[in-house]
C-alpha atoms as a PDB file:
ATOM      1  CA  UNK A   1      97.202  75.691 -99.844  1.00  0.00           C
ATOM      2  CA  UNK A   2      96.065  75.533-103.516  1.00  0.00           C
ATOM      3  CA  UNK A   3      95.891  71.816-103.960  1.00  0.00           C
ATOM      4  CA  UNK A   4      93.926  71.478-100.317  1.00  0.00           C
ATOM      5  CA  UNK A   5      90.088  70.046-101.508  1.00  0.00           C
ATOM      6  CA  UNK A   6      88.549  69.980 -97.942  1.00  0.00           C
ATOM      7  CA  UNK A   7      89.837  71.648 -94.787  1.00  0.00           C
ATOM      8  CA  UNK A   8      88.205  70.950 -91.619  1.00  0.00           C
ATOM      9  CA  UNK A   9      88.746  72.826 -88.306  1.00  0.00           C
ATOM     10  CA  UNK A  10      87.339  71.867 -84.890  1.00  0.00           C
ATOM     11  CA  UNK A  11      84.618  70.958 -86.303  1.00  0.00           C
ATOM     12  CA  UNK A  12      81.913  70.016 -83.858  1.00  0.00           C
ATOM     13  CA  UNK A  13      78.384  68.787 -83.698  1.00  0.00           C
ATOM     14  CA  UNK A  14      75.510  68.678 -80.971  1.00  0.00           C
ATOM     15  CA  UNK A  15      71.979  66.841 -81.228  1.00  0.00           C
ATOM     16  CA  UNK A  16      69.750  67.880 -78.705  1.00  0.00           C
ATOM     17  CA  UNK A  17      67.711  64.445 -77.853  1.00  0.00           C
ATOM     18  CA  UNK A  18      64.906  65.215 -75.128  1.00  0.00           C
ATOM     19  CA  UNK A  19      66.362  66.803 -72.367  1.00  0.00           C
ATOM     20  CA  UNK A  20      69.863  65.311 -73.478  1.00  0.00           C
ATOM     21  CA  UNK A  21      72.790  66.860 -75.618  1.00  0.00           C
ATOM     22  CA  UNK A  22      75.036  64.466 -77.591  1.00  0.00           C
ATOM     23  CA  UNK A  23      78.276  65.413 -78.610  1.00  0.00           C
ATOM     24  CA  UNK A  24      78.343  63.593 -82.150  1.00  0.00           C
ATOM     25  CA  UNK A  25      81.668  65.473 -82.993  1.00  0.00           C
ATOM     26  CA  UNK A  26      83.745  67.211 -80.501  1.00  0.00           C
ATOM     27  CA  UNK A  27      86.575  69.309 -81.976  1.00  0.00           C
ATOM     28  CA  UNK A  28      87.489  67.181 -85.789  1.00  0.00           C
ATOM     29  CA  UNK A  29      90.369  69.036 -87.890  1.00  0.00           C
ATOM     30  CA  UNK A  30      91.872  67.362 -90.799  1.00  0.00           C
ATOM     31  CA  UNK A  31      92.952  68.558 -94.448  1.00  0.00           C
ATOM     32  CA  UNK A  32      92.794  66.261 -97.296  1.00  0.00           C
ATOM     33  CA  UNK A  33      94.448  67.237-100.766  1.00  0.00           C
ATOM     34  CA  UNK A  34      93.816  66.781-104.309  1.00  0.00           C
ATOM     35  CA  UNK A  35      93.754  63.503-105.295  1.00  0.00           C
ATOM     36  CA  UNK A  36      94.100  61.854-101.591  1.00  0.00           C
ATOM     37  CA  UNK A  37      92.759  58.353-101.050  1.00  0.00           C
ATOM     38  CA  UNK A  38      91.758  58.440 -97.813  1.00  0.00           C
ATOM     39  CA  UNK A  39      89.725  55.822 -95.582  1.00  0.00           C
ATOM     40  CA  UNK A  40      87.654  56.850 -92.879  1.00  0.00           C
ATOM     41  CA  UNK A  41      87.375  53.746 -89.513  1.00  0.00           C
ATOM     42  CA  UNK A  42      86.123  53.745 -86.409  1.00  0.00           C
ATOM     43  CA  UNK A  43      83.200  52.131 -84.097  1.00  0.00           C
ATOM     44  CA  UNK A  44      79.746  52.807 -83.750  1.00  0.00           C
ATOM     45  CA  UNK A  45      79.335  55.770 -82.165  1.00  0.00           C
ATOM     46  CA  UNK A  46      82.648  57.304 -83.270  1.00  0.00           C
ATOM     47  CA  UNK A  47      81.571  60.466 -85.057  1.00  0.00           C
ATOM     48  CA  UNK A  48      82.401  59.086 -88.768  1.00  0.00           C
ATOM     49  CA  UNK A  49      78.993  58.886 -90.040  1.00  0.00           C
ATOM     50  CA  UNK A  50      78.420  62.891 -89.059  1.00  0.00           C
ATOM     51  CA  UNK A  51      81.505  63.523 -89.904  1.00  0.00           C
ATOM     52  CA  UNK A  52      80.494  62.277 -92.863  1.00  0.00           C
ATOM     53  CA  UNK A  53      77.380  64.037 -93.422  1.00  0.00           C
ATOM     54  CA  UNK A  54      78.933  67.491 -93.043  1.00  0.00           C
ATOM     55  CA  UNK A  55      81.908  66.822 -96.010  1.00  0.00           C
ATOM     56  CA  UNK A  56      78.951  65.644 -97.531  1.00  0.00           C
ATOM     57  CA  UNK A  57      77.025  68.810 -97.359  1.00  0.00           C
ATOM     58  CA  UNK A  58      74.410  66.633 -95.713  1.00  0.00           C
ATOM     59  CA  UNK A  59      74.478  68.881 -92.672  1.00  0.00           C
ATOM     60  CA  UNK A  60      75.891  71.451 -90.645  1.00  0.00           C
ATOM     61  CA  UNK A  61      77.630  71.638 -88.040  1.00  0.00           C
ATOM     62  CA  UNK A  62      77.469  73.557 -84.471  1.00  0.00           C
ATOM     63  CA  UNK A  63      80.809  75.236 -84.747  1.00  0.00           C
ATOM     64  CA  UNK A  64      84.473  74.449 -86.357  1.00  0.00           C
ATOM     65  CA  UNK A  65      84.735  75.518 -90.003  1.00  0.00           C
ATOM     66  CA  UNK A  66      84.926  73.749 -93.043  1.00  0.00           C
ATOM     67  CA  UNK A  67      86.098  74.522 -96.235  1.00  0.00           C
ATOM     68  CA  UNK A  68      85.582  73.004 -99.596  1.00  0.00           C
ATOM     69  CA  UNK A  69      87.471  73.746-102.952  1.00  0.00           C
ATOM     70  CA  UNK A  70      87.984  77.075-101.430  1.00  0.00           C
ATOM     71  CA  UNK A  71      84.566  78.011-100.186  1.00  0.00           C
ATOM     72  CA  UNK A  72      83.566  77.955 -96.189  1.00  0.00           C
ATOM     73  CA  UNK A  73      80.474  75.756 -96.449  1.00  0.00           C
ATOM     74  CA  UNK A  74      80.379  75.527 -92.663  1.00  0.00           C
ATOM     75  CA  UNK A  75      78.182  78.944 -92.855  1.00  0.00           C
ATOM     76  CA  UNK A  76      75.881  78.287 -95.865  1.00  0.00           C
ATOM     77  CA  UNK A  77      71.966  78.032 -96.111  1.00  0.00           C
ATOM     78  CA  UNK A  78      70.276  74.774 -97.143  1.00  0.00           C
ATOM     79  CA  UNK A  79      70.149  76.109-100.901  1.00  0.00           C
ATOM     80  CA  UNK A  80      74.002  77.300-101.036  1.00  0.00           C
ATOM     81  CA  UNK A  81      74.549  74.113 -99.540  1.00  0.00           C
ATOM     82  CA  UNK A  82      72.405  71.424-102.239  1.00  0.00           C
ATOM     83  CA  UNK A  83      74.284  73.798-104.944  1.00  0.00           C
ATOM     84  CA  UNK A  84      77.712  72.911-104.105  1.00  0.00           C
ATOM     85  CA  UNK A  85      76.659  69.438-102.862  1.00  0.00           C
ATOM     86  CA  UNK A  86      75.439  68.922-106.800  1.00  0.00           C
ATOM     87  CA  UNK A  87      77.931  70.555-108.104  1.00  0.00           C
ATOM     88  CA  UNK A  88      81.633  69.340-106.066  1.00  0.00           C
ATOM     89  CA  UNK A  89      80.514  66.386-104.321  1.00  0.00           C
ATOM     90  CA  UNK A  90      79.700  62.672-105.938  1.00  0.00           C
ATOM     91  CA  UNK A  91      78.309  60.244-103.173  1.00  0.00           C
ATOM     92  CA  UNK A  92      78.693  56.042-103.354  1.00  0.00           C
ATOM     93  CA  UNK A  93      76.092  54.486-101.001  1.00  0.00           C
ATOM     94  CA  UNK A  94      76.079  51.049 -99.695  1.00  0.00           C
ATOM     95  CA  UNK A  95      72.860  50.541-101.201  1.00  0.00           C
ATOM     96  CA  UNK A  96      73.015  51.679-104.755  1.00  0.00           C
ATOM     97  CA  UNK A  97      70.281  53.886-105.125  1.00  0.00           C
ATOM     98  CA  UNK A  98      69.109  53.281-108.587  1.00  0.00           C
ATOM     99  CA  UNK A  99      65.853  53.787-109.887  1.00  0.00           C
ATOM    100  CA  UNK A 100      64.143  50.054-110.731  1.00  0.00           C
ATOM    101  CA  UNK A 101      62.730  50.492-114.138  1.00  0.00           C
ATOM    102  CA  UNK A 102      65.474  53.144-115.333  1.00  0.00           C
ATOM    103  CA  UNK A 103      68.486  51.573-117.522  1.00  0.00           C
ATOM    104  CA  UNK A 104      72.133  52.153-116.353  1.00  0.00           C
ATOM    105  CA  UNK A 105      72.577  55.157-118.814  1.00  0.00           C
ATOM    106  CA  UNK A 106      69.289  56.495-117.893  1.00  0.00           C
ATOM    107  CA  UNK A 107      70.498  56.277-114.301  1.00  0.00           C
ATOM    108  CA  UNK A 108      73.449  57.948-114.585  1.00  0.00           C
ATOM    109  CA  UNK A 109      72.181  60.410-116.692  1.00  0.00           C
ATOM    110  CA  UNK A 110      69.920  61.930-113.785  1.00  0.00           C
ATOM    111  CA  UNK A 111      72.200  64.126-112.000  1.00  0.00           C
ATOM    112  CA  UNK A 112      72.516  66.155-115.323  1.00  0.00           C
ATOM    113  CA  UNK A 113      68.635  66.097-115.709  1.00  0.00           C
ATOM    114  CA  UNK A 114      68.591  67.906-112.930  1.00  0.00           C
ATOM    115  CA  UNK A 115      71.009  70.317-113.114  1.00  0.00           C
ATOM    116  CA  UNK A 116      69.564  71.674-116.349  1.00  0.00           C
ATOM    117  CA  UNK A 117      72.373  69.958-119.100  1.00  0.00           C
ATOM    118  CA  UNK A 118      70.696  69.318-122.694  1.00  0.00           C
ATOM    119  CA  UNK A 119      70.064  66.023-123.668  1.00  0.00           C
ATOM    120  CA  UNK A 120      73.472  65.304-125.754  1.00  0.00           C
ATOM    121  CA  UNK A 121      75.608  65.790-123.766  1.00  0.00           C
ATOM    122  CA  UNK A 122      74.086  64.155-120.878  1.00  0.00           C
ATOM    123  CA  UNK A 123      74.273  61.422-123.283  1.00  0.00           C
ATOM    124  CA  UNK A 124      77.894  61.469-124.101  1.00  0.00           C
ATOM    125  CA  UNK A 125      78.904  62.054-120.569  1.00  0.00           C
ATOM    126  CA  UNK A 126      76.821  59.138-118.860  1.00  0.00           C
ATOM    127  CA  UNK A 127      78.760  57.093-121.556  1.00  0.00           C
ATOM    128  CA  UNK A 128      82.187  58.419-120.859  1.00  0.00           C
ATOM    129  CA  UNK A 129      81.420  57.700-117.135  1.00  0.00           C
ATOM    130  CA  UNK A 130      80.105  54.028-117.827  1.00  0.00           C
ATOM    131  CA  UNK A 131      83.050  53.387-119.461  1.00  0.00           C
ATOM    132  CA  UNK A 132      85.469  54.681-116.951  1.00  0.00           C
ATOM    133  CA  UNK A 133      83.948  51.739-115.130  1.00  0.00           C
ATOM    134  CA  UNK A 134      84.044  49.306-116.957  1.00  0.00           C
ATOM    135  CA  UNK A 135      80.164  48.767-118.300  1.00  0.00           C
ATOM    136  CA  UNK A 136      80.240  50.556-121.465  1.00  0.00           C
ATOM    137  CA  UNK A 137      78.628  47.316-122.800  1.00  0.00           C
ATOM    138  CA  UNK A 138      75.950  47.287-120.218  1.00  0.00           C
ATOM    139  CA  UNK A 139      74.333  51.155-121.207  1.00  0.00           C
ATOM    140  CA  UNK A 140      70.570  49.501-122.093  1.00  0.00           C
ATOM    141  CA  UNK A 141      70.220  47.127-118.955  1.00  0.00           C
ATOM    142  CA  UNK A 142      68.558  47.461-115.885  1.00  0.00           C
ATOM    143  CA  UNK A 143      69.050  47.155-112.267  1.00  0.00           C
ATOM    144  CA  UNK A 144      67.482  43.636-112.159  1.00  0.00           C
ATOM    145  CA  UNK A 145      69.498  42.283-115.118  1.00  0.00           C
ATOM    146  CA  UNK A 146      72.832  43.324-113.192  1.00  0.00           C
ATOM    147  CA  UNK A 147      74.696  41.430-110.504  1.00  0.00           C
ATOM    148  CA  UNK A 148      75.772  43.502-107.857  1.00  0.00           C
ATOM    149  CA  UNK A 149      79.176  44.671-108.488  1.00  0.00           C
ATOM    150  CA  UNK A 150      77.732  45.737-111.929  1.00  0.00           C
ATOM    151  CA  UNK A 151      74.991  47.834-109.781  1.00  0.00           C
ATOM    152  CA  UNK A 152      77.417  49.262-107.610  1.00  0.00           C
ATOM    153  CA  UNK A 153      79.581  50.327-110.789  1.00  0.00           C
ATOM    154  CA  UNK A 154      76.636  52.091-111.869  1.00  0.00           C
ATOM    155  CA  UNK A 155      76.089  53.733-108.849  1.00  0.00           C
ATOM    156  CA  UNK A 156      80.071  55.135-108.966  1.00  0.00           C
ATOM    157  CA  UNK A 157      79.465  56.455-112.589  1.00  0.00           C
ATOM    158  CA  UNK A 158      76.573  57.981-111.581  1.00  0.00           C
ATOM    159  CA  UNK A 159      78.358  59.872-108.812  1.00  0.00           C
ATOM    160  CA  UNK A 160      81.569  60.707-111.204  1.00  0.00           C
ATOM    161  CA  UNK A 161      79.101  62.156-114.086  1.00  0.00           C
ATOM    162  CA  UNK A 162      78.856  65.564-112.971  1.00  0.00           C
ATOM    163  CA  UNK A 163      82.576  65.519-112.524  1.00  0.00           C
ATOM    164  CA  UNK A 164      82.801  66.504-108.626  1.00  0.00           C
ATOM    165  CA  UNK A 165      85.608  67.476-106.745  1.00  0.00           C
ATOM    166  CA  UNK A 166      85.436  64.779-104.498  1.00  0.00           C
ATOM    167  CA  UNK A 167      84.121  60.825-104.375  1.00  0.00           C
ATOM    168  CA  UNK A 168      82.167  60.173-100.971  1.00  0.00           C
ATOM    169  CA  UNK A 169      81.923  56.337-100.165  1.00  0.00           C
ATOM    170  CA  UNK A 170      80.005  55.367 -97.631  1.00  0.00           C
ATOM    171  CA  UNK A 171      80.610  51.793 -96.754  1.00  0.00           C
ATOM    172  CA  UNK A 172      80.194  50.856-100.951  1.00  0.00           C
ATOM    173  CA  UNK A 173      81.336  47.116-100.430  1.00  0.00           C
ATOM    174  CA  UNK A 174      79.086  46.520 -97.618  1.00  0.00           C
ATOM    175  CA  UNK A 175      76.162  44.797 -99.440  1.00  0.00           C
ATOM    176  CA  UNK A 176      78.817  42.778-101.990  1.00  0.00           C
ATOM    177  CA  UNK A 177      80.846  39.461-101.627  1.00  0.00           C
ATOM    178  CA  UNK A 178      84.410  39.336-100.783  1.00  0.00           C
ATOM    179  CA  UNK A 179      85.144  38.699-104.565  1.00  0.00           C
ATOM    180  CA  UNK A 180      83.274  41.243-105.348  1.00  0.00           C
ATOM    181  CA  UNK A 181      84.460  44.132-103.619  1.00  0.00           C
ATOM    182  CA  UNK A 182      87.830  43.419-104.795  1.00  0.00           C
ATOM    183  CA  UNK A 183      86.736  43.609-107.947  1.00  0.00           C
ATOM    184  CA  UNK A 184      85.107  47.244-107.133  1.00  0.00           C
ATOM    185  CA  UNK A 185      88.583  48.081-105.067  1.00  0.00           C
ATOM    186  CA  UNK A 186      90.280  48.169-108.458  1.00  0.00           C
ATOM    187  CA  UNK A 187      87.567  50.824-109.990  1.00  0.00           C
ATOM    188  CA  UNK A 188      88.419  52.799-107.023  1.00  0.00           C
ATOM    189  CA  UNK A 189      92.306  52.578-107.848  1.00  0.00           C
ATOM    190  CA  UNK A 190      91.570  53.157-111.212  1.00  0.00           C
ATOM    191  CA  UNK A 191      89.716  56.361-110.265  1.00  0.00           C
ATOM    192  CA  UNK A 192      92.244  57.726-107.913  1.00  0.00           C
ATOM    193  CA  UNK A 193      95.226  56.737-110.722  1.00  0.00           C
ATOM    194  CA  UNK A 194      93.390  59.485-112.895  1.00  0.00           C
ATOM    195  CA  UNK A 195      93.296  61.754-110.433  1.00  0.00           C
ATOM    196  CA  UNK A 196      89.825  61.614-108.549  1.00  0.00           C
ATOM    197  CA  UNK A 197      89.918  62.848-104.833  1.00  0.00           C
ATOM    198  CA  UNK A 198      88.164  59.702-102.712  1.00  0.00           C
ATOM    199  CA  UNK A 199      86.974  59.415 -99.092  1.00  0.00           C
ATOM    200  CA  UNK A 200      85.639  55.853 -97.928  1.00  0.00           C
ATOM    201  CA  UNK A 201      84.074  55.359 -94.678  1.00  0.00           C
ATOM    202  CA  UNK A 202      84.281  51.429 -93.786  1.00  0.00           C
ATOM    203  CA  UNK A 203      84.480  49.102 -90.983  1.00  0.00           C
ATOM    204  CA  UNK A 204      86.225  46.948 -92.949  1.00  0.00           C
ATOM    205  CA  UNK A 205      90.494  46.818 -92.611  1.00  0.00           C
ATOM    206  CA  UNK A 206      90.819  44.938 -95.776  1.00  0.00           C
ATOM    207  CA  UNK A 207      88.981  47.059 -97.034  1.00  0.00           C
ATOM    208  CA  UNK A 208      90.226  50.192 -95.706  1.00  0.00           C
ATOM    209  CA  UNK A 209      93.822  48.556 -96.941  1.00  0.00           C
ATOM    210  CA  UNK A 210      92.924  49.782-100.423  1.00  0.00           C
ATOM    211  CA  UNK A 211      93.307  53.998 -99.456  1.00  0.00           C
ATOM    212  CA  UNK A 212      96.421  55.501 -99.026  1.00  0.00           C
ATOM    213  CA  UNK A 213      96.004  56.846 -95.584  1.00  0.00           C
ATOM    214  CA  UNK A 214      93.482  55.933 -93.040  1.00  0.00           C
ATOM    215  CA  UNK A 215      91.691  58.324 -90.876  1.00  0.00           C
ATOM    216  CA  UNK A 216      90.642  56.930 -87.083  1.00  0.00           C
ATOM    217  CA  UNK A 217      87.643  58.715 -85.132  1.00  0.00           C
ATOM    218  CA  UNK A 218      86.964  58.113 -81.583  1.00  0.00           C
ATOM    219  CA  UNK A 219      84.527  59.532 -79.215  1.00  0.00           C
ATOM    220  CA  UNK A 220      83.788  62.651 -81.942  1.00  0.00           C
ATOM    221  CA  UNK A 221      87.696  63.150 -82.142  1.00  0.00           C
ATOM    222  CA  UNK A 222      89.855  62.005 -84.864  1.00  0.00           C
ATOM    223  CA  UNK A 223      92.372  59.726 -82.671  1.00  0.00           C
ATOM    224  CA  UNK A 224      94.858  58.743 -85.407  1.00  0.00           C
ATOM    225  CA  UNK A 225      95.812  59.841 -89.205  1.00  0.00           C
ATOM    226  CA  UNK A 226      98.564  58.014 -90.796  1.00  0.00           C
ATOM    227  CA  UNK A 227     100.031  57.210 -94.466  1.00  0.00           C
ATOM    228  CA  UNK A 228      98.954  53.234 -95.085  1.00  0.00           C
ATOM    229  CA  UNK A 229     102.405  51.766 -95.649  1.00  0.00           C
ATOM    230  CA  UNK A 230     100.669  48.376 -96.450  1.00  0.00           C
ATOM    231  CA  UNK A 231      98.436  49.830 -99.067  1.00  0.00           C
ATOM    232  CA  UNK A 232      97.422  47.546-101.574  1.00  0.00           C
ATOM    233  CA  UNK A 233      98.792  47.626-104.923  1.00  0.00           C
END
C-alpha cells in the first residue's frame, strides 16, 4: 500500500546465550501507515525493546521480513543498514544524548555534520527544527543551562532535523516529572498534527494514552493492536 511506512512480517529473533537459545521475538507482523501515532506496551521480557531495535535499524533479525518506506531492510548489510537508519529514521532516547559542552543548535546540527550538508543550511534547518519545538529562543544554551523538558526538546529536534520518515521514542518521558512529560506529550501531538509518523515504546498507560493506537507484545508476539478510543486530546 503506498501510504504503508513500515511493514513487518513474522518477524523473529534468536540470541544464542551459552548453550541456551532465547526467543526474543517469535513470529511479530504489524503495518503502520503514514502519519500513525502508535504506542508500543508490554512487560519486561515482552519482545518490545528488540522489536524495537530492528524498526530501528539497530539490528537484524533471524527471519520475518521487514520493510521500510518501500525497501526490505530485513536483508541489508551493516552499511545499507546505518544509511537508511541516518537517512529515514529519527530516534528519542530516554536519556537525551546530548553532547555536554555543545549548545542546542550545535547539537542538533550534528546529524547533518555527518551526513556531509554545508554549513548553511545545517544552520537554517537546526533552527527550523528548534522552533518546531518550541526553543527557538534557547539556540546558544547548553545542556546544563536547560531543565529537562527543554533537554528532551532538544533531543526531538535533533531527531526531526534530517527530516526522517519515522520518530522512534523509546521511553522519552521516563527521566521527566509528571508535569513535564505532559508538557513534551503536546510536542509529540504537535508533531503528529503536521504529519510526522511516531512510534513510542512506554510502560507508562498515561502515557501511552497520548498515541492513537496502542500496540501490546507478549512473550515475542504482539498479543493485542487496537485504535485508542480514549486518546487524549
Amino acid at each position: 500500500m503506498a501510504d504503508l511506512v513500515i511493514s513487518v512480517r513474522n518477524l523473529t529473533r534468536e540470541y544464542l546465550m551459552g548453550s541456551e537459545v532465547v526467543y526474543a521475538l517469535r513470529g511479530a507482523s504489524l503495518d503502520i501507515r503514514r502519519n500513525e501515532y502508535l504506542a508500543v506496551m508490554g512487560p519486561s521480557g515482552s519482545g518490545k525493546s528488540t522489536l524495537m531495535n530492528l524498526i530501528g535499524c539497530l539490528d537484524t533479525p533471524t527471519s520475518g521480513e521487514y520493510w521500510l518506506s518501500g525497501q526490505e531492510v530485513s536483508r541489508m548489510g551493516d552499511d545499507a543498514l546505518a544509511r537508511v537508519r541516518n537517512r529515514e529514521i529519527g530516534f528519542v532516547f530516554q536519556t537525551f544524548n546530548l553532547l555536554p559542552r555543545a549548545t542546542a543548535l550545535h547539537n542538533v546540527e550534528l546529524p547533518l555534520v555527518y551526513s556531509g550538508v554545508n554549513s548553511k543550511e545545517r544552520h537554517q534547518r537546526a533552527m527550523d527544527a528548534l522552533d518546531r519545538v518550541g526553543l527557538g529562543d534557547r539556540v546558544g544554551h547548553r545542556p546544563n543551562e536547560l531543565s529537562g523538558g527543554q533537554r528532551q526538546r532538544v533531543a526531538i529536534a535533533r531527531a526531526l532535523v534530517n527530516r526522517p520518515a519515522l520518530l522512534l521514542a523509546d521511553e522519552p518521558t521516563g527521566n521527566l516529572d509528571s508535569s513535564t512529560s505532559d508538557e513534551l506529550m503536546q510536542v509529540f501531538h504537535q508533531l503528529h498534527d503536521e504529519g510526522q509518523t511516531i512510534i513510542m515504546v512506554t510502560h507508562e498507560p498515561s502515557i501511552a494514552a497520548h498515541a492513537h493506537r496502542v500496540v501490546v507484545l507478549k512473550d515475542g508476539r504482539v498479543e493485542s493492536d487496537r485504535l485508542n478510543q480514549g486518546k487524549a486530546a
